[in-house]
Structures are given as structure tokens and as C-alpha cells.
PDB file of N, CA and C in Angstrom:
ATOM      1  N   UNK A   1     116.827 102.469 128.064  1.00  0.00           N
ATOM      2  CA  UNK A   1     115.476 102.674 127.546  1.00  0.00           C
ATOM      3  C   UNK A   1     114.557 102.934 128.737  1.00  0.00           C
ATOM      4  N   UNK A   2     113.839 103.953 128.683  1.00  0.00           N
ATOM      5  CA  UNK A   2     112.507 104.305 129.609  1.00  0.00           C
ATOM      6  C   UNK A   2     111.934 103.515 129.869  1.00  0.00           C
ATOM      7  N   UNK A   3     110.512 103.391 131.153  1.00  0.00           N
ATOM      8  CA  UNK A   3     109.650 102.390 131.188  1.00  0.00           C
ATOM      9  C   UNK A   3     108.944 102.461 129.947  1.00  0.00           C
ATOM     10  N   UNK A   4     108.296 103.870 129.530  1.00  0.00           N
ATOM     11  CA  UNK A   4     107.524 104.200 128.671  1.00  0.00           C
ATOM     12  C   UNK A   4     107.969 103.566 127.169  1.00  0.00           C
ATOM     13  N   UNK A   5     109.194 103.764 127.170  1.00  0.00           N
ATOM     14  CA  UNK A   5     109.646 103.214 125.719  1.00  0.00           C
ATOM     15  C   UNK A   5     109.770 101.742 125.792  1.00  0.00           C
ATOM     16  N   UNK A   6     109.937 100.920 126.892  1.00  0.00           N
ATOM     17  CA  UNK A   6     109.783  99.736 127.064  1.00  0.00           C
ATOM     18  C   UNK A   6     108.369  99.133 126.883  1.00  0.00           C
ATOM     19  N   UNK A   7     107.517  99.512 127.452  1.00  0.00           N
ATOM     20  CA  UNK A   7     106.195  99.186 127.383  1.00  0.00           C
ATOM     21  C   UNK A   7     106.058  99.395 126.443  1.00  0.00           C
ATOM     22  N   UNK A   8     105.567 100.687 125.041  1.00  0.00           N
ATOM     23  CA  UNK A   8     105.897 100.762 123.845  1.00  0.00           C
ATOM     24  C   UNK A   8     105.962 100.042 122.716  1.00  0.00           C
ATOM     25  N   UNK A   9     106.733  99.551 123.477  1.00  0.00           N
ATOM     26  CA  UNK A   9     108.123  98.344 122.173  1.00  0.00           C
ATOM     27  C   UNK A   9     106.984  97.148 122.317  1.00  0.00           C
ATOM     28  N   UNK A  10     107.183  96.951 123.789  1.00  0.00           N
ATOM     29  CA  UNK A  10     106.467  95.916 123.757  1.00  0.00           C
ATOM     30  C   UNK A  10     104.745  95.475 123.386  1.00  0.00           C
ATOM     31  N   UNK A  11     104.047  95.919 123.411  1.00  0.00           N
ATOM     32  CA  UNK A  11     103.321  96.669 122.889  1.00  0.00           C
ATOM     33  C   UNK A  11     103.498  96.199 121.374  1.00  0.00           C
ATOM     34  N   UNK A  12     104.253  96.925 120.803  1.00  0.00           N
ATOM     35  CA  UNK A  12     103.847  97.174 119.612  1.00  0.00           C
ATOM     36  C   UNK A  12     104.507  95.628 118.674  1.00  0.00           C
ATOM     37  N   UNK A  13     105.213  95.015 119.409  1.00  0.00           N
ATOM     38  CA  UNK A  13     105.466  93.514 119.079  1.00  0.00           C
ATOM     39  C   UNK A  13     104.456  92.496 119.352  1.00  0.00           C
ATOM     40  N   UNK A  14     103.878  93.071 120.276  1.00  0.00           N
ATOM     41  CA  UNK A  14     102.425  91.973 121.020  1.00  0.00           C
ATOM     42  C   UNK A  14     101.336  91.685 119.617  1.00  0.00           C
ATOM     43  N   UNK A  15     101.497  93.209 119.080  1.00  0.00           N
ATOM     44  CA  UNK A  15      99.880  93.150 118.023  1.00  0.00           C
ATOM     45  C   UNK A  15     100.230  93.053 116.476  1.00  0.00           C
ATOM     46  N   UNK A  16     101.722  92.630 116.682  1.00  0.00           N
ATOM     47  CA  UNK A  16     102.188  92.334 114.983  1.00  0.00           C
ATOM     48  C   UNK A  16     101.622  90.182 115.211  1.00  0.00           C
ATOM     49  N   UNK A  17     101.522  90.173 116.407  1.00  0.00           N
ATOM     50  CA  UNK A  17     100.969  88.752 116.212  1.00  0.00           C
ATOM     51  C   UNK A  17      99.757  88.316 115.875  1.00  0.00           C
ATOM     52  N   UNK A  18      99.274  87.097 115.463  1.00  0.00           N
ATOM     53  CA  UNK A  18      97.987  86.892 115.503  1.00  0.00           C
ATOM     54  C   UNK A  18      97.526  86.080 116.817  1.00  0.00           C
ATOM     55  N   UNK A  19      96.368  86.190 116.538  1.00  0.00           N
ATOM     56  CA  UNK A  19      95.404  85.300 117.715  1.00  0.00           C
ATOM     57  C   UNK A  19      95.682  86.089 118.590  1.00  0.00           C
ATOM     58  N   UNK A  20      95.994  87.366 118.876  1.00  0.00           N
ATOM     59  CA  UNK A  20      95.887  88.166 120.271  1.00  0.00           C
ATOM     60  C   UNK A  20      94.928  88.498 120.975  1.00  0.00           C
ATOM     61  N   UNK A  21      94.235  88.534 121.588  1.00  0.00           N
ATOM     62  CA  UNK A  21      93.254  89.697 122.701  1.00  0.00           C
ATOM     63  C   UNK A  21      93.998  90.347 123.639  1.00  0.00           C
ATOM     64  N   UNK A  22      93.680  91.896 122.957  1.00  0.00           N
ATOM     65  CA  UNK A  22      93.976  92.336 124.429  1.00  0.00           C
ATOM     66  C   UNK A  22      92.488  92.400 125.549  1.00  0.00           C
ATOM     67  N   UNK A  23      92.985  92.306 127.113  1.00  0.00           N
ATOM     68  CA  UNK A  23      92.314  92.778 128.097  1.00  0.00           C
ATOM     69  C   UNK A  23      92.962  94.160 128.822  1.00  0.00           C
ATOM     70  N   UNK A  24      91.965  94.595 128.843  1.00  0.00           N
ATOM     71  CA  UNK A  24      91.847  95.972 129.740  1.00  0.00           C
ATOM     72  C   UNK A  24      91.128  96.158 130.604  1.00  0.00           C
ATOM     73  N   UNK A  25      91.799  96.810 131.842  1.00  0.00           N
ATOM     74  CA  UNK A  25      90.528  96.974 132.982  1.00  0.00           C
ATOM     75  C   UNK A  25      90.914  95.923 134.239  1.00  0.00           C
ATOM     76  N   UNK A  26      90.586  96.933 135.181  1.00  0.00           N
ATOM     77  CA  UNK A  26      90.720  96.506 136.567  1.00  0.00           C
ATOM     78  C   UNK A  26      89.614  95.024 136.819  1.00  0.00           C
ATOM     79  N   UNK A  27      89.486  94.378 138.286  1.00  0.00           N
ATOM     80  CA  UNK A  27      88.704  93.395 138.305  1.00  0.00           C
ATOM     81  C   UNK A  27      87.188  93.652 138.112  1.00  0.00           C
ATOM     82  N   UNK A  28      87.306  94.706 137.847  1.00  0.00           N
ATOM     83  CA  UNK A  28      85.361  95.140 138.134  1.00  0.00           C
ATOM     84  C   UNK A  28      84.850  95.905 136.722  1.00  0.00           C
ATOM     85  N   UNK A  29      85.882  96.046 135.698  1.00  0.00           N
ATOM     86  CA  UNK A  29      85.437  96.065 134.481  1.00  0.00           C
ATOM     87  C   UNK A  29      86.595  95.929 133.561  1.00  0.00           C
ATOM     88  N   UNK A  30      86.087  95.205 132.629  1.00  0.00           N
ATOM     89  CA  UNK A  30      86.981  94.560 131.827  1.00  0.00           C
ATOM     90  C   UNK A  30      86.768  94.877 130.013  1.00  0.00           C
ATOM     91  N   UNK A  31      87.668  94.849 129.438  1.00  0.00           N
ATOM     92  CA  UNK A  31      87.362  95.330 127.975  1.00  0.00           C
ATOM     93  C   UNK A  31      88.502  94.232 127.262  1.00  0.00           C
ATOM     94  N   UNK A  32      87.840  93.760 126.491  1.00  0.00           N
ATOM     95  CA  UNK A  32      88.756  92.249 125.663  1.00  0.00           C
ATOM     96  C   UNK A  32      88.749  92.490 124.058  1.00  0.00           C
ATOM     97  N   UNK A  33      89.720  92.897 123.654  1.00  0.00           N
ATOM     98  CA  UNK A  33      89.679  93.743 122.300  1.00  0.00           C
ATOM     99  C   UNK A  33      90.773  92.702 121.401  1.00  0.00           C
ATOM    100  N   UNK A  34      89.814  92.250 120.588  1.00  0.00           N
ATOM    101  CA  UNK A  34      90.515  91.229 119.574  1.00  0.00           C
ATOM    102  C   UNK A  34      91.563  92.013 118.396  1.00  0.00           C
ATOM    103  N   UNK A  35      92.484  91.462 118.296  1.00  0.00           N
ATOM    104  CA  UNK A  35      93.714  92.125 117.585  1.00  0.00           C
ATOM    105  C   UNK A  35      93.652  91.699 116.284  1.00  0.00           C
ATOM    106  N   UNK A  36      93.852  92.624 115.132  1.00  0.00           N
ATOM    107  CA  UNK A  36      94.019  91.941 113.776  1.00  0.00           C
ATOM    108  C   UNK A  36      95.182  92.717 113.324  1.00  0.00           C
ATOM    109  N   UNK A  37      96.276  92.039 112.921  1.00  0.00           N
ATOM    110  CA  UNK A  37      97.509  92.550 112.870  1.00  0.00           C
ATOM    111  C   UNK A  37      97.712  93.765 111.292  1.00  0.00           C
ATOM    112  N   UNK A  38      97.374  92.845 110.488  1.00  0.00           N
ATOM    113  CA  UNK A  38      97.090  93.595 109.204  1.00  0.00           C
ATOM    114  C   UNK A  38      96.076  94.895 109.255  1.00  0.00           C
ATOM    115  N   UNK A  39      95.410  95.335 110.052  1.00  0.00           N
ATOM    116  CA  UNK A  39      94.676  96.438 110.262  1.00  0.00           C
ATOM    117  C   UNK A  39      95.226  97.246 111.418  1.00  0.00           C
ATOM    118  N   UNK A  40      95.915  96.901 112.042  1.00  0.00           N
ATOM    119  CA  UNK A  40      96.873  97.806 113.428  1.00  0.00           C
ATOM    120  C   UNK A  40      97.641  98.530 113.110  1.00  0.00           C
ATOM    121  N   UNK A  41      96.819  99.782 113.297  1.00  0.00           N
ATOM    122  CA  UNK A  41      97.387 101.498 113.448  1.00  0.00           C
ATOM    123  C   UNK A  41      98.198 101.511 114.497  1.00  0.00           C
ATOM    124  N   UNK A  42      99.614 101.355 114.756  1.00  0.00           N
ATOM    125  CA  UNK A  42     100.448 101.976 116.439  1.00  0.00           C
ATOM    126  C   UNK A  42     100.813 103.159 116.431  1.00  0.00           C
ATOM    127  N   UNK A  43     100.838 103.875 117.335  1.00  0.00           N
ATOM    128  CA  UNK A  43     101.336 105.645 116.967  1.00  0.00           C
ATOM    129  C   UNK A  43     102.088 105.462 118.961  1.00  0.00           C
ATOM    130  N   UNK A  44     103.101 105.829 118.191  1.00  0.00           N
ATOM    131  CA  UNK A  44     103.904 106.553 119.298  1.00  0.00           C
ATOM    132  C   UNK A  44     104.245 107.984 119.653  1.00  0.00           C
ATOM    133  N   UNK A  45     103.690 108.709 120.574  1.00  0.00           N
ATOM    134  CA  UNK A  45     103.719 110.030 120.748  1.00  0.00           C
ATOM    135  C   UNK A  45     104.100 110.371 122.491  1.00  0.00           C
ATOM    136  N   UNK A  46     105.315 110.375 122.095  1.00  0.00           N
ATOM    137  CA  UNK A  46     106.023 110.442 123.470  1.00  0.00           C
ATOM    138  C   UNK A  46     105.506 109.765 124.206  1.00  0.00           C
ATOM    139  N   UNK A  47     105.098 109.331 125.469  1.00  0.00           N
ATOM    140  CA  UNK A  47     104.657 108.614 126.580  1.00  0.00           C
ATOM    141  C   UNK A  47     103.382 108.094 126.060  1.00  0.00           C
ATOM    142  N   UNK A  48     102.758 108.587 125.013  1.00  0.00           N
ATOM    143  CA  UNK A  48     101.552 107.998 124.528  1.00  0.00           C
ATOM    144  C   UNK A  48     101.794 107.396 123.818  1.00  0.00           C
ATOM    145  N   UNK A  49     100.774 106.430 123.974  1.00  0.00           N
ATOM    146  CA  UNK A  49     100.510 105.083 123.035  1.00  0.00           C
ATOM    147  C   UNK A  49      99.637 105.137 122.344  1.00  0.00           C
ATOM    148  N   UNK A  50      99.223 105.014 121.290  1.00  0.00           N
ATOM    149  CA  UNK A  50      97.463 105.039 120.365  1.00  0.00           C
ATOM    150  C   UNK A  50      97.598 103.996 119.558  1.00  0.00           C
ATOM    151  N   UNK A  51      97.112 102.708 119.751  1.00  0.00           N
ATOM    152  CA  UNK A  51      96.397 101.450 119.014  1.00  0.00           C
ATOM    153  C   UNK A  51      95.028 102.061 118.612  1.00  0.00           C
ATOM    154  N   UNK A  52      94.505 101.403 117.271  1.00  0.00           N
ATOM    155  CA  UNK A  52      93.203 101.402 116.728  1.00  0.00           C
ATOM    156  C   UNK A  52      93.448 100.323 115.859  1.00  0.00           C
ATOM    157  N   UNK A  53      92.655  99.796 115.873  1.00  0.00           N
ATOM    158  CA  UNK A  53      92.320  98.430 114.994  1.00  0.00           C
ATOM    159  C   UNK A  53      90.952  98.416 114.438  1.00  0.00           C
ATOM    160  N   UNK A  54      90.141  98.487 113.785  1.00  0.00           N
ATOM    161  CA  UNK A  54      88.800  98.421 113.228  1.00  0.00           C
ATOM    162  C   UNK A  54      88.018  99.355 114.117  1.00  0.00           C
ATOM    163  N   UNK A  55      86.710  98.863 114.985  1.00  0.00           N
ATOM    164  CA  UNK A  55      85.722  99.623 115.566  1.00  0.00           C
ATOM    165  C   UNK A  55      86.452 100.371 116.488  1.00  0.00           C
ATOM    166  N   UNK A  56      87.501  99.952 117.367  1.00  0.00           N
ATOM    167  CA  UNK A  56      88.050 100.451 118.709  1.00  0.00           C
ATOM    168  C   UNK A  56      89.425 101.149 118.820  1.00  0.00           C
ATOM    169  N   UNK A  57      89.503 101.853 119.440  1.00  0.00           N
ATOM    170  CA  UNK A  57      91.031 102.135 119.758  1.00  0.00           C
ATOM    171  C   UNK A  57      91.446 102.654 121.355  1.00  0.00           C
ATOM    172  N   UNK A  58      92.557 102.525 121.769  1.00  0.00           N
ATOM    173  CA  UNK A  58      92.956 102.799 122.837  1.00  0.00           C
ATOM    174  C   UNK A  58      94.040 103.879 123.180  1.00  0.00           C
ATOM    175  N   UNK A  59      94.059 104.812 123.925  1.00  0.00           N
ATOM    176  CA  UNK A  59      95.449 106.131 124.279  1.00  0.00           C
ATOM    177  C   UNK A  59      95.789 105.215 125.547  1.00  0.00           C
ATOM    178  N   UNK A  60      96.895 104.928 125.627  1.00  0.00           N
ATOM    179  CA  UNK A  60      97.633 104.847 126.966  1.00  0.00           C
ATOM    180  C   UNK A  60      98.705 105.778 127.343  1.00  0.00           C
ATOM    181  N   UNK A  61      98.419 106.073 128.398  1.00  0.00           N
ATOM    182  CA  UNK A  61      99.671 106.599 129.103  1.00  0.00           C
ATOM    183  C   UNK A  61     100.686 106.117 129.862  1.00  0.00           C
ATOM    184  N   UNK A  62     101.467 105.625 129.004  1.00  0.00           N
ATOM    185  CA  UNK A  62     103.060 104.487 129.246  1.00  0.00           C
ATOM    186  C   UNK A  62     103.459 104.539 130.407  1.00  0.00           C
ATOM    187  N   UNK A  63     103.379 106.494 131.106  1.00  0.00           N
ATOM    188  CA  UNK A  63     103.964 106.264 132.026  1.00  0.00           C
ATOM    189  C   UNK A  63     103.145 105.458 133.100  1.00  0.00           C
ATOM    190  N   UNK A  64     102.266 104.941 133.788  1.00  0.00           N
ATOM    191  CA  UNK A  64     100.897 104.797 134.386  1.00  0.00           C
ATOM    192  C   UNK A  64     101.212 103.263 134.344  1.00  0.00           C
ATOM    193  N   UNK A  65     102.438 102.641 133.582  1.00  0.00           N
ATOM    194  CA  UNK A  65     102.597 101.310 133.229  1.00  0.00           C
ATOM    195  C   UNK A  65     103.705 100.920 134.665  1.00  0.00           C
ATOM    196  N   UNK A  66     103.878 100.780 135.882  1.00  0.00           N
ATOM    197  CA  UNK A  66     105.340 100.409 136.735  1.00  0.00           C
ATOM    198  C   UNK A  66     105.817  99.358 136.650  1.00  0.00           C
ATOM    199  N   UNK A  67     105.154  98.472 135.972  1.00  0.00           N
ATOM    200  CA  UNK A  67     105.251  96.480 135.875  1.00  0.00           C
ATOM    201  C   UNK A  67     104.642  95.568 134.973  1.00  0.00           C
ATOM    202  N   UNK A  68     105.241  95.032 134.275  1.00  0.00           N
ATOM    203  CA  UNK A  68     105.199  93.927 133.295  1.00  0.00           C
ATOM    204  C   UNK A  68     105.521  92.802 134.256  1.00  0.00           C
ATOM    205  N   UNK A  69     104.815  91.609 133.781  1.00  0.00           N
ATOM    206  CA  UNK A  69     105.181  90.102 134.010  1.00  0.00           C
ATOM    207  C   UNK A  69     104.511  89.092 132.830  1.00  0.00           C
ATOM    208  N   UNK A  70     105.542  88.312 132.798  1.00  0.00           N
ATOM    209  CA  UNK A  70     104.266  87.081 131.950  1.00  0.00           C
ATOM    210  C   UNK A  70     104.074  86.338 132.648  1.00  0.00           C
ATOM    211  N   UNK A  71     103.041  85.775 132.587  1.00  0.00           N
ATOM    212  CA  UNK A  71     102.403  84.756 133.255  1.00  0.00           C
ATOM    213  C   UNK A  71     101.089  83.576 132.199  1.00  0.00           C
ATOM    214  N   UNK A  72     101.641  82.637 132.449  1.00  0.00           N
ATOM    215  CA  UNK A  72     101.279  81.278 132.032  1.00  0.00           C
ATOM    216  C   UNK A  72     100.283  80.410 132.862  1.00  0.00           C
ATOM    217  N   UNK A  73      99.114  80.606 132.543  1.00  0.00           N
ATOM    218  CA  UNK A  73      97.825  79.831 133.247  1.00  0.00           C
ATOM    219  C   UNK A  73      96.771  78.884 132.584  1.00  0.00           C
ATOM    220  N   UNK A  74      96.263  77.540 133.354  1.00  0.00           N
ATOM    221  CA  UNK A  74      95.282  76.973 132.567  1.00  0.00           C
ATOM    222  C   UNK A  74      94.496  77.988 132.301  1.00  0.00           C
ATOM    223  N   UNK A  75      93.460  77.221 130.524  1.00  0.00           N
ATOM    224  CA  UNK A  75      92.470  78.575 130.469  1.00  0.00           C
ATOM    225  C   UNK A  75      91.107  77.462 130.955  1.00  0.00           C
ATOM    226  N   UNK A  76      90.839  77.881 132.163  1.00  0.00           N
ATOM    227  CA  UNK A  76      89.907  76.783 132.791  1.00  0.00           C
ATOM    228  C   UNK A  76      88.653  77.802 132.188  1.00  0.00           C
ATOM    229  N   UNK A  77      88.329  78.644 131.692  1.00  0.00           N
ATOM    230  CA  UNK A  77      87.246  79.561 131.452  1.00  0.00           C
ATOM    231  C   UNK A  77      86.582  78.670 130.459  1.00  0.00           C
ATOM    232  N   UNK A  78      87.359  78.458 129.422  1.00  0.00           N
ATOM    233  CA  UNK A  78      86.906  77.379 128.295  1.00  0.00           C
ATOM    234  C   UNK A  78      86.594  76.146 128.528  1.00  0.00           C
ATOM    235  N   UNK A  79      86.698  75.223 129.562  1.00  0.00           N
ATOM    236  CA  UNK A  79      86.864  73.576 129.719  1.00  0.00           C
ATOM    237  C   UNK A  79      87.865  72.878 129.359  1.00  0.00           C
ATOM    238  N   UNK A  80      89.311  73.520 129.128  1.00  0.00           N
ATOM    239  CA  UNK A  80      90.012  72.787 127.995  1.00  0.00           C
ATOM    240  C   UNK A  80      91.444  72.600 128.805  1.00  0.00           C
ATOM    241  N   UNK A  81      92.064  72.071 128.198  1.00  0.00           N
ATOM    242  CA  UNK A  81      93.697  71.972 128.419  1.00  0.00           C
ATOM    243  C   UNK A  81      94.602  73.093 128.183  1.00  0.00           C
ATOM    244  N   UNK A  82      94.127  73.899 127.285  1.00  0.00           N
ATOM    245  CA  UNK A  82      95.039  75.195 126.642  1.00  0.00           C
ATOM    246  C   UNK A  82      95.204  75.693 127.963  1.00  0.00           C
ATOM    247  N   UNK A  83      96.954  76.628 127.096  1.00  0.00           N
ATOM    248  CA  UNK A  83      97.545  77.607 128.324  1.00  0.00           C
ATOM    249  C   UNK A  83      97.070  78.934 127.606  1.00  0.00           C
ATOM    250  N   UNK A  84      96.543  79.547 128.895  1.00  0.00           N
ATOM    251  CA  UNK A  84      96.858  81.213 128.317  1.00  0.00           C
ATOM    252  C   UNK A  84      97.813  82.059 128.932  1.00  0.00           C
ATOM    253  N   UNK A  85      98.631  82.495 127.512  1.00  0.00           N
ATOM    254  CA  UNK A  85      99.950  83.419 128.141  1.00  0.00           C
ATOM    255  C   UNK A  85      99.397  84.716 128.222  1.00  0.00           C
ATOM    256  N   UNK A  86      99.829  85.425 128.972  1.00  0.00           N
ATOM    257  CA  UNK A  86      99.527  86.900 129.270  1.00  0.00           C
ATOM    258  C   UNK A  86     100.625  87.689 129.518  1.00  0.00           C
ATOM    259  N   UNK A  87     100.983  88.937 129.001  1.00  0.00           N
ATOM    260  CA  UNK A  87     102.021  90.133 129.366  1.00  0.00           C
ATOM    261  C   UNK A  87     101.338  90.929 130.513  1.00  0.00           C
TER     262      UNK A  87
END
């Protein structure tokens, strides 16, 4: 499987969940787009990606993707104990 079709996949398993946000955007601008699974349009078009969910939607270009990791961090943003997982 490609990177592109990897990212993809993954991807498109991330927003069949609930309670998601995605973030987008480098450190100097950021875009935090709340996921509602029952309203998530995915379109796969070769290396492109197209999510839309209600007001917003996003084109990615898969290939532009070289690295995945998860990573598991306090969410000290809130005051709280919760972990936030991230792809």
C-alpha cells in the first residue's frame, strides 16, 4: 500500500469516530475542525483526499503526508488529568 493510500485509510477510520477534532496547520496557524461522524462526506480521488462535514471541508494532498506518529500527551490546556491522543 502507498503512503497516500495509507494516510487515506487512515484518515478515513479517524472520522468514523466520535469526539474527534481535527487540527490543521503549522505552529503559527492553526485550524481545529470538530468531526461529526454521521455527517462525514470522505472522497478519495487518487492522492486526494476531500473531507466535508457541515460548514467546512478540507482537499489534502496525501502525497505531502512523509510521517505519521501517535502520540499520547497530558491535555494541560484544559487544567485536567485527561490524555490527548493524536495521529
Amino acid at each position: 500500500m502507498s503512503t497516500s493510500a495509507s494516510v487515506a485509510t487512515l484518515l478515513q477510520k479517524l472520522v468514523t469516530l466520535t469526539d474527534i477534532c481535527l487540527v490543521l496547520g503549522p505552529s503559527d496557524a492553526i485550524c481545529e475542525l470538530f468531526v461529526d461522524p454521521a455527517t462525514m462526506d470522505f472522497r478519495v480521488d487518487g492522492a486526494f483526499v476531500t473531507m466535508e462535514n457541515g460548514p467546512w471541508h478540507i482537499h489534502l494532498d496525501a502525497t505531502k503526508v512523509h510521517k505519521t506518529a501517535f502520540v499520547i500527551t497530558p491535555d494541560t490546556a484544559h487544567n485536567s488529568i485527561q490524555l490527548s491522543y493524536s495521529v
